[in-house]
N, C-alpha and C. Protein backbone atom coordinates (compact mmCIF):
# COMPACT_ATOMS: atom_id res chain seq x y z
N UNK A 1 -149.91 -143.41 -84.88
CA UNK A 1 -151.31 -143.33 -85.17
C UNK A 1 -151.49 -142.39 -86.37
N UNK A 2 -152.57 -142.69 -87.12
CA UNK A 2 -152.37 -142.03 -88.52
C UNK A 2 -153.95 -140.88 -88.69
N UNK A 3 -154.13 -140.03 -88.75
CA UNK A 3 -155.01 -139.31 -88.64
C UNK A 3 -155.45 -138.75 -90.04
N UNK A 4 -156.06 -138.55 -90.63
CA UNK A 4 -156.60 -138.05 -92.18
C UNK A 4 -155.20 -138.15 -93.04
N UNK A 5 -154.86 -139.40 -93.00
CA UNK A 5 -153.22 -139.89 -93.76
C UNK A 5 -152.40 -139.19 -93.36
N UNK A 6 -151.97 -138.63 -91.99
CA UNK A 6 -150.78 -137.89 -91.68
C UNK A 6 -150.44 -138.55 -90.15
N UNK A 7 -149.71 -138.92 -90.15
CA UNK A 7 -149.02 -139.27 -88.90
C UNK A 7 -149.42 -138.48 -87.25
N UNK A 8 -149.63 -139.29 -86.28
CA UNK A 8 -149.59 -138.28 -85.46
C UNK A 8 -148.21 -138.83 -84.54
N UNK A 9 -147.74 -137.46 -83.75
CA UNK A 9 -146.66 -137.81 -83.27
C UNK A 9 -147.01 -137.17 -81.68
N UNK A 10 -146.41 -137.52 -80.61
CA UNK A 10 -146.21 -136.62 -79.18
C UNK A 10 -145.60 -137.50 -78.58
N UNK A 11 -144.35 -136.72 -77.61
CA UNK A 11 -143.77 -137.18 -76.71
C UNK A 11 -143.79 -136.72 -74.96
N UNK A 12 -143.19 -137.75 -74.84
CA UNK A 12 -142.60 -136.95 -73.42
C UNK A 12 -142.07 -136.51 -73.30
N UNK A 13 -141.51 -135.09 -72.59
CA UNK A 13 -140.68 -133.97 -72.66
C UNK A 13 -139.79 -134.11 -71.16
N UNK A 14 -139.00 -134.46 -71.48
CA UNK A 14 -137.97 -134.16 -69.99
C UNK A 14 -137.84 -132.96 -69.49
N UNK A 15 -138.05 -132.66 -68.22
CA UNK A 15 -138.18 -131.65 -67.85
C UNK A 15 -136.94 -130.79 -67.71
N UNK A 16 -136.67 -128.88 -68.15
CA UNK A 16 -135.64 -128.90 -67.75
C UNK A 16 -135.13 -128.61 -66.41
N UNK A 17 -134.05 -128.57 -65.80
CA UNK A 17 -134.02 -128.42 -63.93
C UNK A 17 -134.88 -127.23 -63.67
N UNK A 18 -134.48 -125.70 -64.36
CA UNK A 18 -135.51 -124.78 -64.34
C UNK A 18 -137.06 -125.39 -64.20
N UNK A 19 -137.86 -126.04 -64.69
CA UNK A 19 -139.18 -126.44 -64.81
C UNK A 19 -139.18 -126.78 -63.49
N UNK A 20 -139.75 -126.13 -62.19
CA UNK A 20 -140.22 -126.83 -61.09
C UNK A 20 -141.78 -126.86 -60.96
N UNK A 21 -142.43 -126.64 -61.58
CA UNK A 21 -143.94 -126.45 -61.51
C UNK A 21 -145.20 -127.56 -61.56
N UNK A 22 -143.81 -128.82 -61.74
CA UNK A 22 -145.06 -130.03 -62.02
C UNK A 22 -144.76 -129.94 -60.63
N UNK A 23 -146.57 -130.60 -60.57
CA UNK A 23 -146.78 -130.61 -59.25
C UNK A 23 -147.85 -131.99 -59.14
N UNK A 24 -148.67 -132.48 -57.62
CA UNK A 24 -149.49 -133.49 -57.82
C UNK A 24 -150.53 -132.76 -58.71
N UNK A 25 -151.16 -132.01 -58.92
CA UNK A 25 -152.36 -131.76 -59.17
C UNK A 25 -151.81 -132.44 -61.04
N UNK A 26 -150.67 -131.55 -61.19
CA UNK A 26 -150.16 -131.74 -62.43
C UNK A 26 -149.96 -133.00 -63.33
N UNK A 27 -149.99 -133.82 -62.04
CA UNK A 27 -149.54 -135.60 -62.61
C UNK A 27 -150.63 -135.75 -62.89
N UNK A 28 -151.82 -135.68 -61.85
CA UNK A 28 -153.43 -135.98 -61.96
C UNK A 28 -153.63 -135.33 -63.28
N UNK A 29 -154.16 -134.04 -63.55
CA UNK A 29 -154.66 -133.84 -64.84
C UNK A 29 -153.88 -134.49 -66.07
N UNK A 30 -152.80 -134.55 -65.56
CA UNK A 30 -152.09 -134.97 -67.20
C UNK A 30 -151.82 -136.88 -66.90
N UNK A 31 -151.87 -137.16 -66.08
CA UNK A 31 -151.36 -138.63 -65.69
C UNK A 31 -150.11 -138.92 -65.85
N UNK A 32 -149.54 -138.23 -66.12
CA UNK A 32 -147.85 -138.68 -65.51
C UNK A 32 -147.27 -138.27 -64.12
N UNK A 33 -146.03 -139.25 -64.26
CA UNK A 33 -145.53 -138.54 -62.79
C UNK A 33 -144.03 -138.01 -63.20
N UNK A 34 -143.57 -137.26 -62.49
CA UNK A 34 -142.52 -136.44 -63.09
C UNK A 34 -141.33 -137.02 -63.23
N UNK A 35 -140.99 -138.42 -62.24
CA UNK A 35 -140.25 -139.40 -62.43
C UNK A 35 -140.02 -139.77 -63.90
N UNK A 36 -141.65 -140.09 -64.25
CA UNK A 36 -141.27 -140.99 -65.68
C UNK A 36 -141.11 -139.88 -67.10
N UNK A 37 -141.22 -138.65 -66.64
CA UNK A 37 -140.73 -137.85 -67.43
C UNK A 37 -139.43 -137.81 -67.43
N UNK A 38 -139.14 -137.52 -66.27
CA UNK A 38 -137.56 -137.43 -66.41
C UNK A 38 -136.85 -138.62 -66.80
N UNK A 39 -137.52 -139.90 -66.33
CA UNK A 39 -136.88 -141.06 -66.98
C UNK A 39 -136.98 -141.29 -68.66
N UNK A 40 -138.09 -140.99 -68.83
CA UNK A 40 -138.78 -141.39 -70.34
C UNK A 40 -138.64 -140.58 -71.43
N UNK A 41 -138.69 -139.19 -70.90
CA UNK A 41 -139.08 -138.07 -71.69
C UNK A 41 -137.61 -137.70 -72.80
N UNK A 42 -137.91 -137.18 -73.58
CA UNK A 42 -136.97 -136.47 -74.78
C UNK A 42 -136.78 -135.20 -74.02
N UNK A 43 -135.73 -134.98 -74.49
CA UNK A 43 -134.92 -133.66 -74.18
C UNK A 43 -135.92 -132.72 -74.78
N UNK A 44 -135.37 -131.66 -74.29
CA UNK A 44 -136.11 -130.43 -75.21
C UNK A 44 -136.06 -130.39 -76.91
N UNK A 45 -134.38 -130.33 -76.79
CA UNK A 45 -133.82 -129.82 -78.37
C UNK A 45 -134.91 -130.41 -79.24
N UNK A 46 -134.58 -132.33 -78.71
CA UNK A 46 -134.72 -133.08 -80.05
C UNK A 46 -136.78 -132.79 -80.34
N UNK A 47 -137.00 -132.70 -78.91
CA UNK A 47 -138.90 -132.08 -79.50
C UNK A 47 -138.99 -130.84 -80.13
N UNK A 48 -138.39 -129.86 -79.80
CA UNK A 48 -138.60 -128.64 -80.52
C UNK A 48 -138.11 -128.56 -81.93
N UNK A 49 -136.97 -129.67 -82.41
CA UNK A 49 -136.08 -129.92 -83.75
C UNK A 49 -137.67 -130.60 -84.56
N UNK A 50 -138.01 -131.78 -84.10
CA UNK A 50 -138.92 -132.34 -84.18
C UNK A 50 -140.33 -131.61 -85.04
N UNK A 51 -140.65 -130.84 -84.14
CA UNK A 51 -141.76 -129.90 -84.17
C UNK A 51 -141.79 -129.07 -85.70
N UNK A 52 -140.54 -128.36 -85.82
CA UNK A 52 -140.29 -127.14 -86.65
C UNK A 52 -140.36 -128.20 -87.92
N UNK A 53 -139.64 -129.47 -87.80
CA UNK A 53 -139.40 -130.20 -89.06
C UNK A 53 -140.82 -130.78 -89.30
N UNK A 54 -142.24 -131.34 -88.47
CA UNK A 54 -143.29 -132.13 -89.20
C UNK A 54 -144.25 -131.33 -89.10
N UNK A 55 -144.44 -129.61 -88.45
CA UNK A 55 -145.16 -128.83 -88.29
C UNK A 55 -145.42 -127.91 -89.86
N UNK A 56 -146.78 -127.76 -89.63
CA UNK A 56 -146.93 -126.38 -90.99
C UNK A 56 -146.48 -125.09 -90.38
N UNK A 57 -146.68 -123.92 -91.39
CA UNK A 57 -146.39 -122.44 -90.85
C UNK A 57 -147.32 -122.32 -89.36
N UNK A 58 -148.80 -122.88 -89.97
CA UNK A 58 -149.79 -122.25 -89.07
C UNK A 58 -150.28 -123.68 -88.46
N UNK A 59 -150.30 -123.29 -87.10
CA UNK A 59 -150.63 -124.34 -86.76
C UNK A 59 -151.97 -124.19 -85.61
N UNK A 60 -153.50 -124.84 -85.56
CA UNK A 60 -154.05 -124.00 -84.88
C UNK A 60 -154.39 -125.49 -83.52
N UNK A 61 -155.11 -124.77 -82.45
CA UNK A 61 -155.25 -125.26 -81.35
C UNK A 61 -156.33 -124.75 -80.59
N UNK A 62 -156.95 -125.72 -80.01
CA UNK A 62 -157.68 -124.69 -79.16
C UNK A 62 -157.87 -124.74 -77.42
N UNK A 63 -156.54 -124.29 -77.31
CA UNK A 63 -156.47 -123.52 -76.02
C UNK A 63 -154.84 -122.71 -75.79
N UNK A 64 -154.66 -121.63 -76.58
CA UNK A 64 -154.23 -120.86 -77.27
C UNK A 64 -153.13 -120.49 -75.94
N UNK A 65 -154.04 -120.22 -75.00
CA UNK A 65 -153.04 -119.74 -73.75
C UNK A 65 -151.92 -120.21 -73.41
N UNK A 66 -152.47 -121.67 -73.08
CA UNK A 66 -152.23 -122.98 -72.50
C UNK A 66 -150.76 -123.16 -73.43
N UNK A 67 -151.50 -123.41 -74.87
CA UNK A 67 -150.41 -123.93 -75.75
C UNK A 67 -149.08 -122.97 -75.67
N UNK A 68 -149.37 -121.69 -75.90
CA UNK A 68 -148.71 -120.69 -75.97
C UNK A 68 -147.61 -120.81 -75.31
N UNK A 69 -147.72 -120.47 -74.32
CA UNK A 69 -147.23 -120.74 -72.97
C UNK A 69 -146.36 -121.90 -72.64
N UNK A 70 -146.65 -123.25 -72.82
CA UNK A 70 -145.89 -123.84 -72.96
C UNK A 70 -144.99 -124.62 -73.82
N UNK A 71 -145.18 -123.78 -75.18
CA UNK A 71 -144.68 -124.11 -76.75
C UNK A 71 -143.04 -123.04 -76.52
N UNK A 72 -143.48 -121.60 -75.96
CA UNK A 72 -142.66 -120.62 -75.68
C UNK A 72 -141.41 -121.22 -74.43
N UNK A 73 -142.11 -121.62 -73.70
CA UNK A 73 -141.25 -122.44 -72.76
C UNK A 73 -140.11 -123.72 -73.11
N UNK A 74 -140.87 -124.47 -74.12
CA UNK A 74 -139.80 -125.61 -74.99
C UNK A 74 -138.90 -124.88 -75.92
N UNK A 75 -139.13 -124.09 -76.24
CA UNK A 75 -138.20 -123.77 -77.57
C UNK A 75 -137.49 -122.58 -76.72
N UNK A 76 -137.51 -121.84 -75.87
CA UNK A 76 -136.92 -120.87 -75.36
C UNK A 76 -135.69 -121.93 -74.73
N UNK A 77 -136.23 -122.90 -73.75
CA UNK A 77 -135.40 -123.78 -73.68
C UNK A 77 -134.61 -124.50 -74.12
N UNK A 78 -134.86 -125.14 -75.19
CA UNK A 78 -133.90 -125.69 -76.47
C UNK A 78 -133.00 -124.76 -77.30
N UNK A 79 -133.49 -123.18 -76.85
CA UNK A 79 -132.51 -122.13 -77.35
C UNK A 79 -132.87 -122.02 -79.03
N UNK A 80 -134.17 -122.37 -79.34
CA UNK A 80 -133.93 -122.15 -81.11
C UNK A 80 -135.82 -121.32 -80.95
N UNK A 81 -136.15 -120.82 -82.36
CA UNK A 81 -137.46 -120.89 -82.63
C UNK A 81 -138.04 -121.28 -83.36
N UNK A 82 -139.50 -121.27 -82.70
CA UNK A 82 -140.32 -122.11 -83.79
C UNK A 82 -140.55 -121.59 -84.97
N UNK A 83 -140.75 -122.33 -86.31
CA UNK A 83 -140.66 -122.14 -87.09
C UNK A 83 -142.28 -122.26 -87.43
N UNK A 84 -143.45 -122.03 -87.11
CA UNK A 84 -144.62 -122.24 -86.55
C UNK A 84 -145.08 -121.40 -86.05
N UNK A 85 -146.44 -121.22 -86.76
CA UNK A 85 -147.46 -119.68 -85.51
C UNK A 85 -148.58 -120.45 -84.85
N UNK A 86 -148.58 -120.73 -83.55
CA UNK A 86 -150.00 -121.07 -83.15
C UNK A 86 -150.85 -120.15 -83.06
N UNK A 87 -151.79 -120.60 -83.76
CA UNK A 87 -153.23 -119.85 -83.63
C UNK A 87 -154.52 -120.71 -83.12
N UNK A 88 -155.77 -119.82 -82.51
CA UNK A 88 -156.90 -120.49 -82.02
C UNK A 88 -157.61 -120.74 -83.26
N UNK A 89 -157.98 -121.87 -82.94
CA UNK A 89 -158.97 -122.68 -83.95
C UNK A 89 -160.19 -122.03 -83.98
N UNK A 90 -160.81 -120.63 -82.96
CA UNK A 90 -161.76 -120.31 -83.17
C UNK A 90 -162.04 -119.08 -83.81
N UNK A 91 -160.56 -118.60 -84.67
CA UNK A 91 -160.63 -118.21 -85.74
C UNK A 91 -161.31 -118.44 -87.09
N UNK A 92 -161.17 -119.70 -86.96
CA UNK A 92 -162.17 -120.44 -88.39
C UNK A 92 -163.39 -120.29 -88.38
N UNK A 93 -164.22 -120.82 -87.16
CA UNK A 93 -165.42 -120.71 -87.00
C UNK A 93 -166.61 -119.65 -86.88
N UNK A 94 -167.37 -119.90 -87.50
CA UNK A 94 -168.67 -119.10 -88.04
C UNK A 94 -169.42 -119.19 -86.36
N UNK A 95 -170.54 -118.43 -86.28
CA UNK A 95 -171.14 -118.02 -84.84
C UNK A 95 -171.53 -119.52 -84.66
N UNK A 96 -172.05 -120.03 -85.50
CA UNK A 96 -172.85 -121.34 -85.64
C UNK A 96 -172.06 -122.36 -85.09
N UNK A 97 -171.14 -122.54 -85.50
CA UNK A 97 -169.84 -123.42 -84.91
C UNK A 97 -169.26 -123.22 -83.39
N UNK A 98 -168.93 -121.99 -83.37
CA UNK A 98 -168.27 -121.27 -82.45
C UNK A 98 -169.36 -121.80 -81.02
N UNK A 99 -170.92 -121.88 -81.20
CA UNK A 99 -171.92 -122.24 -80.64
C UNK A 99 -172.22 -123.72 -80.31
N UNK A 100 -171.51 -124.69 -81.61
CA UNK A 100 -171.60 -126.03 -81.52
C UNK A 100 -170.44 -126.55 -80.78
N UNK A 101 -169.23 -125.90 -81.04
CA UNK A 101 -168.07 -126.43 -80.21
C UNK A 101 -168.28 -126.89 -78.95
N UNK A 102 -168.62 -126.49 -77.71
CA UNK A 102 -168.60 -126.89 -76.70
C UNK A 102 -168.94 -127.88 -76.29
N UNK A 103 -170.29 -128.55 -76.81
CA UNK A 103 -171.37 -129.68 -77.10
C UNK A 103 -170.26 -130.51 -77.75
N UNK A 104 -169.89 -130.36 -79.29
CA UNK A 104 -169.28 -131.51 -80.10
C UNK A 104 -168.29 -131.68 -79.52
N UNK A 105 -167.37 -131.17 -78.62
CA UNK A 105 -166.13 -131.56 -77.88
C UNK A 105 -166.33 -132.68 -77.03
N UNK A 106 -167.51 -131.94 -75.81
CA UNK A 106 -167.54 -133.20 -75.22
C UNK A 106 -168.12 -134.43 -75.45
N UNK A 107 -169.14 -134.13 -76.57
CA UNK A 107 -169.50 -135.93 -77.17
C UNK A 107 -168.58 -136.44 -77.73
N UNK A 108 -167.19 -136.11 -78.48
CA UNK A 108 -165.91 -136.25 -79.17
C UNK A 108 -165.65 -137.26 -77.81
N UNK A 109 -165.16 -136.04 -76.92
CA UNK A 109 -164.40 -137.31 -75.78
C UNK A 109 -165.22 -138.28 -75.38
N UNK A 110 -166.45 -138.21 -74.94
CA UNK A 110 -166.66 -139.27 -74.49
C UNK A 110 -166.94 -140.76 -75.36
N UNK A 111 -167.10 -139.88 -76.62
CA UNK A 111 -167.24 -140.99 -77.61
C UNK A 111 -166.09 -141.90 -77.90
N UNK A 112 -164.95 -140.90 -78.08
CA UNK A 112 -163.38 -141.37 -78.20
C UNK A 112 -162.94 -142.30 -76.93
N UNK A 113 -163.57 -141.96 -75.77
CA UNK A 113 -162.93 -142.27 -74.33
C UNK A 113 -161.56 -142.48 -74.01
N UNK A 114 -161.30 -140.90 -74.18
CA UNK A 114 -159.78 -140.71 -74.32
C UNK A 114 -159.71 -139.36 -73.23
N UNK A 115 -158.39 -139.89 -72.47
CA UNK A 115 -157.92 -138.77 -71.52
C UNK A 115 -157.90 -137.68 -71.75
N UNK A 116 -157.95 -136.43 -71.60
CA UNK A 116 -157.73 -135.51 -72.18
C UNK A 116 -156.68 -135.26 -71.42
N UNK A 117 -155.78 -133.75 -71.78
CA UNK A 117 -154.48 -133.20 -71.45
C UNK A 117 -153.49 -133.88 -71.78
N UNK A 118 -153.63 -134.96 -73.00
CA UNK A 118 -152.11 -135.26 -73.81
C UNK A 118 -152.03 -135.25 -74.85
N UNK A 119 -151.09 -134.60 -75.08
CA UNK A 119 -151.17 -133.94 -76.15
C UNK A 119 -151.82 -134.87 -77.87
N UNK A 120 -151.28 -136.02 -77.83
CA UNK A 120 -152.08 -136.92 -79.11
C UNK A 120 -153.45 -137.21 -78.72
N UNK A 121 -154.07 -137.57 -77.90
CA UNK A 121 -155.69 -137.77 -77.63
C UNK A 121 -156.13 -135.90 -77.67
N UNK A 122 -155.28 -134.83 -77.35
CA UNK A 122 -156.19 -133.59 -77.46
C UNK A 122 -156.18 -133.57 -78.78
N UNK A 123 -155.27 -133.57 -79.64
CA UNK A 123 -155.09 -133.39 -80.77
C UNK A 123 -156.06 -134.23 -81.75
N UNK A 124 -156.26 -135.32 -81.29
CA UNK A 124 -157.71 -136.18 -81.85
C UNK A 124 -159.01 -135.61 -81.77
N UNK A 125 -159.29 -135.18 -80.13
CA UNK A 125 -160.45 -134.68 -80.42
C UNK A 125 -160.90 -133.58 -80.76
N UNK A 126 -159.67 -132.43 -80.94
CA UNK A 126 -159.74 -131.25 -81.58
C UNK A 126 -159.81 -131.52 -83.46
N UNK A 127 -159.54 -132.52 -83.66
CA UNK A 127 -159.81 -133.28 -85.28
C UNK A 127 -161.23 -133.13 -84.89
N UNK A 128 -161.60 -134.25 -84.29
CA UNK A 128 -162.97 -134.74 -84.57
C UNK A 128 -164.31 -133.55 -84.23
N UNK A 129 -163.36 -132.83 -83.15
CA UNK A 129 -164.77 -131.83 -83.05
C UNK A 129 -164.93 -130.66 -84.14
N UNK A 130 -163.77 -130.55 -84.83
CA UNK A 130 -163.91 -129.83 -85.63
C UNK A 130 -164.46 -130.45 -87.27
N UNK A 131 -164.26 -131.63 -87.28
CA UNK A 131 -165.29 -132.42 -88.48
C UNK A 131 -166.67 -132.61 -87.62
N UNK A 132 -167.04 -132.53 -86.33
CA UNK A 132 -168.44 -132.62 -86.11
C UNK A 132 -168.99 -131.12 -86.10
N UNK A 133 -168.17 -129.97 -86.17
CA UNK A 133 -168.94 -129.12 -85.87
C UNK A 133 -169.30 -128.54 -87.88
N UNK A 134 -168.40 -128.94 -89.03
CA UNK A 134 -168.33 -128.78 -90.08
C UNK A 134 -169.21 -129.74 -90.70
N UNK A 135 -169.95 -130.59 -90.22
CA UNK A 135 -170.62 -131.17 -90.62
C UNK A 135 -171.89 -130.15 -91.44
């Protein structure tokens, strides 16, 4: 899928044996089941190799924790680091924005009618809410 002429990319991540934390609630919010991760999913290495190679320095997001957290977890695992700083996207934003975000997110999704919690549909509507809130 091609987003303001740049590719978008996300995979499935195989879990490593350490990772016991998917859980049902976990399949539900995200819609997988841990089966088809483990069947489907890419290793760590080759996502975190991945990452460092189509990623900029700065890379922003907005849910900073979340990402954090489990960006630190892939690459600790794959044994290398990122070559990448995540930062919150609500660094950029002016009070005005910072105020519109919440609103333009969720008309984003529902407009998009896209799942949220994977990683290429979040990554869409964190595009789009941030061209609706720069409007």
């Amino acid at each position: 899928m091609c987003l303001n002429g740049k590719y978008l990319h996300s995979w499935l991540i195989k879990p490593c044996e350490a990772w016991l934390d998917w859980s049902e609630s976990a399949e539900q919010i995200h819609g997988i089941e841990r089966d088809e991760l483990t069947q489907n999913g890419n290793d760590v290495l080759t996502v975190a190799l991945a990452l460092n190679r189509l990623l900029p320095e700065q890379v922003f997001c907005d849910a900073l924790t979340f990402d954090s957290f489990w960006l630190h977890r892939l690459f600790r695992a794959a044994g290398i680091e990122p070559k990448f700083q995540l930062e919150s996207v609500s660094v950029l934003l002016n009070s005005r924005q910072v105020k519109l975000w919440p609103d333009a997110r969720q008309h984003v999704i529902s407009e998009l009618g896209l799942p949220v919690h994977r990683a290429e549909n979040d990554a869409l509507i964190l595009s789009h809410t941030w061209q609706r809130v720069n409007r």
